[in-house]
C-alpha atoms as a PDB file:
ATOM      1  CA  UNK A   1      31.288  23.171 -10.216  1.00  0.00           C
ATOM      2  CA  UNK A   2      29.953  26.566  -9.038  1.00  0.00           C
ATOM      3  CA  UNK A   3      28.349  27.028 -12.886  1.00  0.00           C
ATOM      4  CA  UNK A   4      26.787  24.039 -12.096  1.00  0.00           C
ATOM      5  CA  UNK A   5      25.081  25.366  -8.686  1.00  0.00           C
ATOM      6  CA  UNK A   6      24.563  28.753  -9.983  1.00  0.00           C
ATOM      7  CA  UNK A   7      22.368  26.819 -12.999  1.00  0.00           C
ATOM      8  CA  UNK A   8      20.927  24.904 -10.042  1.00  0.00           C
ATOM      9  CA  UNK A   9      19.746  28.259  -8.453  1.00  0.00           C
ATOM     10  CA  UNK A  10      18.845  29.746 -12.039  1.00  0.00           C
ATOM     11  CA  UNK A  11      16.057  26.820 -12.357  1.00  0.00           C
ATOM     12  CA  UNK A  12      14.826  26.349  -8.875  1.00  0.00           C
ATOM     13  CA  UNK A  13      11.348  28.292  -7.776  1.00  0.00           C
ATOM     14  CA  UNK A  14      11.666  31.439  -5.411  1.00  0.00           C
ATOM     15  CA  UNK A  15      12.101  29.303  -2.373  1.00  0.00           C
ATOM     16  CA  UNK A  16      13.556  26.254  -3.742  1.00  0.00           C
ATOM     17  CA  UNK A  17      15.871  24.358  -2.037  1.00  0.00           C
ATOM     18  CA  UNK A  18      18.560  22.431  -3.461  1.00  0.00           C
ATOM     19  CA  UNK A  19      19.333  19.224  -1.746  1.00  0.00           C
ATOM     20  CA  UNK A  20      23.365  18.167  -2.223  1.00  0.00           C
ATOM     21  CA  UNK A  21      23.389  13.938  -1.490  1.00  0.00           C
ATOM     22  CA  UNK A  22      26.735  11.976  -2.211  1.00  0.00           C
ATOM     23  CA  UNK A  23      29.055   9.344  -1.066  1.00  0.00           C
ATOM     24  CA  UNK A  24      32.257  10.656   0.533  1.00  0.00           C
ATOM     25  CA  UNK A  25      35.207   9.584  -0.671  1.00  0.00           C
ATOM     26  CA  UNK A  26      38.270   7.226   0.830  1.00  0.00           C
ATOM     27  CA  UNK A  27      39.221   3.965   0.635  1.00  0.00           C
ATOM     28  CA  UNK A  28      36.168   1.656   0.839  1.00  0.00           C
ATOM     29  CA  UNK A  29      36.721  -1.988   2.885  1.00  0.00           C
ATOM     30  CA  UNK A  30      35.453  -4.717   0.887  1.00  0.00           C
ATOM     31  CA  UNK A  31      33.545  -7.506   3.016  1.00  0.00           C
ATOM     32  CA  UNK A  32      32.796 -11.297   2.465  1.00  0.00           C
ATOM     33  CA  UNK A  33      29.572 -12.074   4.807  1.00  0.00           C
ATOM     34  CA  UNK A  34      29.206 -15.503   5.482  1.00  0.00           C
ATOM     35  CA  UNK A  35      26.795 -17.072   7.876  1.00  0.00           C
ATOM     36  CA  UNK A  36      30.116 -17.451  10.009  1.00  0.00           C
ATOM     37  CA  UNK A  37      31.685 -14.201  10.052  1.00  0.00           C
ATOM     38  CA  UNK A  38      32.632 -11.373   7.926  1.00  0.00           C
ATOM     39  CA  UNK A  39      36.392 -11.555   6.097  1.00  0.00           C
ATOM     40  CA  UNK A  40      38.037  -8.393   4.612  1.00  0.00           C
ATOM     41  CA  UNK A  41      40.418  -9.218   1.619  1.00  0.00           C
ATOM     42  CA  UNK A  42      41.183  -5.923   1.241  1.00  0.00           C
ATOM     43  CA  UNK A  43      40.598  -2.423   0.439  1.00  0.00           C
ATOM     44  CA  UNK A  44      38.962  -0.229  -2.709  1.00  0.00           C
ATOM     45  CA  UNK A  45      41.510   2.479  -3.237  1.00  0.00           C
ATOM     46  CA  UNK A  46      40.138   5.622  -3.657  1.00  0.00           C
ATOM     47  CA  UNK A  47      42.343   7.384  -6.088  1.00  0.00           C
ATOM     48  CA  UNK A  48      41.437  10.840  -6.594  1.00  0.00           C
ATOM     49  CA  UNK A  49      38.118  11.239  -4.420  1.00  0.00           C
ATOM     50  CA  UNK A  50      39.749  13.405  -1.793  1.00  0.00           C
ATOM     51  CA  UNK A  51      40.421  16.291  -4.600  1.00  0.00           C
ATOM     52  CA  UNK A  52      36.995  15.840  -5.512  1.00  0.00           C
ATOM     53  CA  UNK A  53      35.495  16.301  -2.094  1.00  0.00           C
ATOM     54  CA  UNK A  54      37.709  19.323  -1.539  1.00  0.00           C
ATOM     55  CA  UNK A  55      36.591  20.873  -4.734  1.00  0.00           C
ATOM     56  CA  UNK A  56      33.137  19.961  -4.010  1.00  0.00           C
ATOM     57  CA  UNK A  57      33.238  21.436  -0.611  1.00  0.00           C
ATOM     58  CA  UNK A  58      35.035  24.689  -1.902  1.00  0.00           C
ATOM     59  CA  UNK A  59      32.383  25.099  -4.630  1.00  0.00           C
ATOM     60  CA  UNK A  60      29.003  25.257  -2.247  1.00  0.00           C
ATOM     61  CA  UNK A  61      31.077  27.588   0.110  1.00  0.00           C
ATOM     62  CA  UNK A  62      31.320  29.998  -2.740  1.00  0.00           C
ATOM     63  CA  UNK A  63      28.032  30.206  -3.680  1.00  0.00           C
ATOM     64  CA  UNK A  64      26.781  30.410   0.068  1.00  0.00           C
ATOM     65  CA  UNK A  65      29.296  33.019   0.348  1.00  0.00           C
ATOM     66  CA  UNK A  66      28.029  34.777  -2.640  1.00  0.00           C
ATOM     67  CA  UNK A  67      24.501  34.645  -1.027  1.00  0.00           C
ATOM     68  CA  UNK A  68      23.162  32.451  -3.485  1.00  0.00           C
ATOM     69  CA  UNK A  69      21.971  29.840  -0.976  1.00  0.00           C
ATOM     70  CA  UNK A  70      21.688  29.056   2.963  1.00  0.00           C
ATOM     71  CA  UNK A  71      22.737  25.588   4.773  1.00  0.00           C
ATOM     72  CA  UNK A  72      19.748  24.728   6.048  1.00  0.00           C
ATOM     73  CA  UNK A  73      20.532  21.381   7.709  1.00  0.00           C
ATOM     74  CA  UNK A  74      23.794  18.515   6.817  1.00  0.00           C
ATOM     75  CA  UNK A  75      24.365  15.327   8.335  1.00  0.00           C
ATOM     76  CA  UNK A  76      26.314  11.694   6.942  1.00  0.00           C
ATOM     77  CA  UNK A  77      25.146   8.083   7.401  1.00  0.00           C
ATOM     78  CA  UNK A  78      26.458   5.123   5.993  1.00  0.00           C
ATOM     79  CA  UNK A  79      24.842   3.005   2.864  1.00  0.00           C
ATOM     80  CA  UNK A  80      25.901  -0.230   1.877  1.00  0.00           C
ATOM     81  CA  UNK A  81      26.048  -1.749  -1.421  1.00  0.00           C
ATOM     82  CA  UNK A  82      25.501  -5.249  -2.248  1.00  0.00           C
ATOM     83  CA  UNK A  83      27.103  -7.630  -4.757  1.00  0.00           C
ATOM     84  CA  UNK A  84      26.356 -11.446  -5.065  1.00  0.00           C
ATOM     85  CA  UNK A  85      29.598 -12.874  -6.651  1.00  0.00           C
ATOM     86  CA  UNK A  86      33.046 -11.803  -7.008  1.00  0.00           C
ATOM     87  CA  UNK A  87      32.759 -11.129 -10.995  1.00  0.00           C
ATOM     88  CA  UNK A  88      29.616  -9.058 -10.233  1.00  0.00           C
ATOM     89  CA  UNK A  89      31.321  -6.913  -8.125  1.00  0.00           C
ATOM     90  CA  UNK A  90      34.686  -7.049 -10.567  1.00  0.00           C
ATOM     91  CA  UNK A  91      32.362  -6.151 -13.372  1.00  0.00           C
ATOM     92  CA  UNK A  92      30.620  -3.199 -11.875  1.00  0.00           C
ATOM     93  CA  UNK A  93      34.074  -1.918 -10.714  1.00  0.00           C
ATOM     94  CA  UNK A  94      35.728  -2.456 -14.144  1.00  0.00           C
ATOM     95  CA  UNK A  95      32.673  -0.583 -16.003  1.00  0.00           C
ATOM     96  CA  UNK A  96      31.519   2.229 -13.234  1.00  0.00           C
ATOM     97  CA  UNK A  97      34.491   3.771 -11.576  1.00  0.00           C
ATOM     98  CA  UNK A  98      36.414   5.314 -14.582  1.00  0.00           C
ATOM     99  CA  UNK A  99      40.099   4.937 -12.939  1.00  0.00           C
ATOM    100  CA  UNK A 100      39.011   6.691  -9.872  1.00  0.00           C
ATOM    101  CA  UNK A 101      39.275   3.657  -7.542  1.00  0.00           C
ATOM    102  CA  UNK A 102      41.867   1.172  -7.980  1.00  0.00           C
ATOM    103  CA  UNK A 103      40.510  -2.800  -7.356  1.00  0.00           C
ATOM    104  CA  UNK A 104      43.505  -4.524  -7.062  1.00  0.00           C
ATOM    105  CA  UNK A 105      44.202  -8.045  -8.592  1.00  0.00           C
ATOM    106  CA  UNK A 106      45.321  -9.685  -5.671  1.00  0.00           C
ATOM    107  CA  UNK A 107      42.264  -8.271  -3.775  1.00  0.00           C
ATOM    108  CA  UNK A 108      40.422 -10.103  -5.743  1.00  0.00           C
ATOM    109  CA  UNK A 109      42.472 -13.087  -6.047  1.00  0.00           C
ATOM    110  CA  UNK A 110      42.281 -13.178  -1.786  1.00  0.00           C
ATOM    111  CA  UNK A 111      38.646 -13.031  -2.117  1.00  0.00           C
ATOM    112  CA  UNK A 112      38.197 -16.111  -4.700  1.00  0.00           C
ATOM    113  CA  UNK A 113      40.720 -18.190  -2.333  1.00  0.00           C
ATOM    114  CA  UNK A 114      38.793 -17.579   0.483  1.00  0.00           C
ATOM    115  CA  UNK A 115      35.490 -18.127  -1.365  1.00  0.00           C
ATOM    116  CA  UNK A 116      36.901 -21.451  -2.610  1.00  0.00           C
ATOM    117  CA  UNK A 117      38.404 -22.428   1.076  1.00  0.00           C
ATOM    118  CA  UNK A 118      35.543 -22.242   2.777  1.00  0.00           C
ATOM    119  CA  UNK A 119      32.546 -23.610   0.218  1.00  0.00           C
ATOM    120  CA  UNK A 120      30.098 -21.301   1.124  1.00  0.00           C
ATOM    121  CA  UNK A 121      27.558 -19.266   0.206  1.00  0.00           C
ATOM    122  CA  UNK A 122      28.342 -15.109   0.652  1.00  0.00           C
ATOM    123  CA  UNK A 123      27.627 -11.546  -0.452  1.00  0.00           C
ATOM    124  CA  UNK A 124      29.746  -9.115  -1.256  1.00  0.00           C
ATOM    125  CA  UNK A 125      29.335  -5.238   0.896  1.00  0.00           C
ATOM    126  CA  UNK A 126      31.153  -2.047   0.324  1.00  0.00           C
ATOM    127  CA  UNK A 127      29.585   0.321   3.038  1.00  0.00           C
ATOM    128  CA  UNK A 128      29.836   3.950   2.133  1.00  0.00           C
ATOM    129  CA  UNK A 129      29.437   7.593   4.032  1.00  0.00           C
ATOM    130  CA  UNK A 130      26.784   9.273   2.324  1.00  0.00           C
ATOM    131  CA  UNK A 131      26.880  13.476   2.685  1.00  0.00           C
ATOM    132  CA  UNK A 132      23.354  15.098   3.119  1.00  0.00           C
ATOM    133  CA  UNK A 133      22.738  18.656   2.888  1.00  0.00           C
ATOM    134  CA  UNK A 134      19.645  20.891   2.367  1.00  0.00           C
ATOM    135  CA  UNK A 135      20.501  24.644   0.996  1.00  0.00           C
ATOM    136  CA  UNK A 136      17.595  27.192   0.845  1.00  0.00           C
ATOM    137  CA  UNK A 137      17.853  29.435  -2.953  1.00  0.00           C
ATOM    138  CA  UNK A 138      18.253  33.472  -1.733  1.00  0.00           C
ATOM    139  CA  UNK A 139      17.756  36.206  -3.729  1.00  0.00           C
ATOM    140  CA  UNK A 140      22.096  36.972  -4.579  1.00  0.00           C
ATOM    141  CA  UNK A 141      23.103  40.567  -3.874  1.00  0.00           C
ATOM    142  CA  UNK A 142      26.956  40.584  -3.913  1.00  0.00           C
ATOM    143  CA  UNK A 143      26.916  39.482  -7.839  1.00  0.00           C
ATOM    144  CA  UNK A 144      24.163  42.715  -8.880  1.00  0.00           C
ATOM    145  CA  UNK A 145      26.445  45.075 -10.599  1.00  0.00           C
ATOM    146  CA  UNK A 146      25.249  48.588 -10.810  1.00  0.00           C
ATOM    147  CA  UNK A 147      26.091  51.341 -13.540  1.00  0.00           C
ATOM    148  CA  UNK A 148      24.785  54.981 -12.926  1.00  0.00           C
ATOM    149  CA  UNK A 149      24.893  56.799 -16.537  1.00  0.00           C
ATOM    150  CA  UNK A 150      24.786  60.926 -15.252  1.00  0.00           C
END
């Protein structure tokens, strides 16, 4: 991951900045809405995001400590993502999160009995914590190696 931001730095203009957005990781609570009230079948299990936030975080403190780049400004907020029926939202899981996250059978098995209980119509939501940061590019010093010939 630091090759990565180093080739980030390599391409951006003099005073580029490099702007790091992505959902945090942990287990995501899935959400019926109905026009009565929400109901939470269960969770998303978030299998191996924590590693990947820790290795994320470790990466960008290298290269700031390196002098590659400066934290200009990072804050979180929360995004929510939409489905409109339970095989949607079993579909996109199946094909988008590559074993990370772990939707459970009888997650979704809670959802269709309550879908089919109650007769109505609903959405699906998965809300997520989004990580913004802003990094301005600075000219590196503590990678410059220097040979003297006499």
């Amino acid at each position: 991951m630091v090759d990565a931001l180093l080739e980030c730095w390599r391409v951006l203009g003099r005073e580029g900045f490099l702007i790091d957005l992505r959902p945090l990781h942990g287990d995501r609570t899935i959400e019926l809405l109905t026009d009565a009230s929400p109901y939470v079948p269960g969770h998303v299990a978030d299998i191996t995001g924590a590693v990947d936030d820790a290795a994320c975080a470790l990466a960008v403190d290298e290269v700031i400590q390196r002098g590659y780049f400066a934290r200009q400004t990072e804050d979180s907020f929360v995004f929510a993502a939409y489905w409109d029926s339970i095989e949607g939202f079993a579909a996109y899981a199946e094909a988008k999160w590559y074993q990370k996250k772990r939707l459970t059978p009888e997650v979704v098995e809670r959802a269709r009995q309550h879908i089919a209980g109650t007769a109505r119509e609903y959405r699906i939501r998965i809300r997520y914590t989004m990580h913004l940061a802003v990094y301005r590019k600075l000219e590196p010093v503590t990678d410059k190696v220097f040979c003297l010939y006499a």
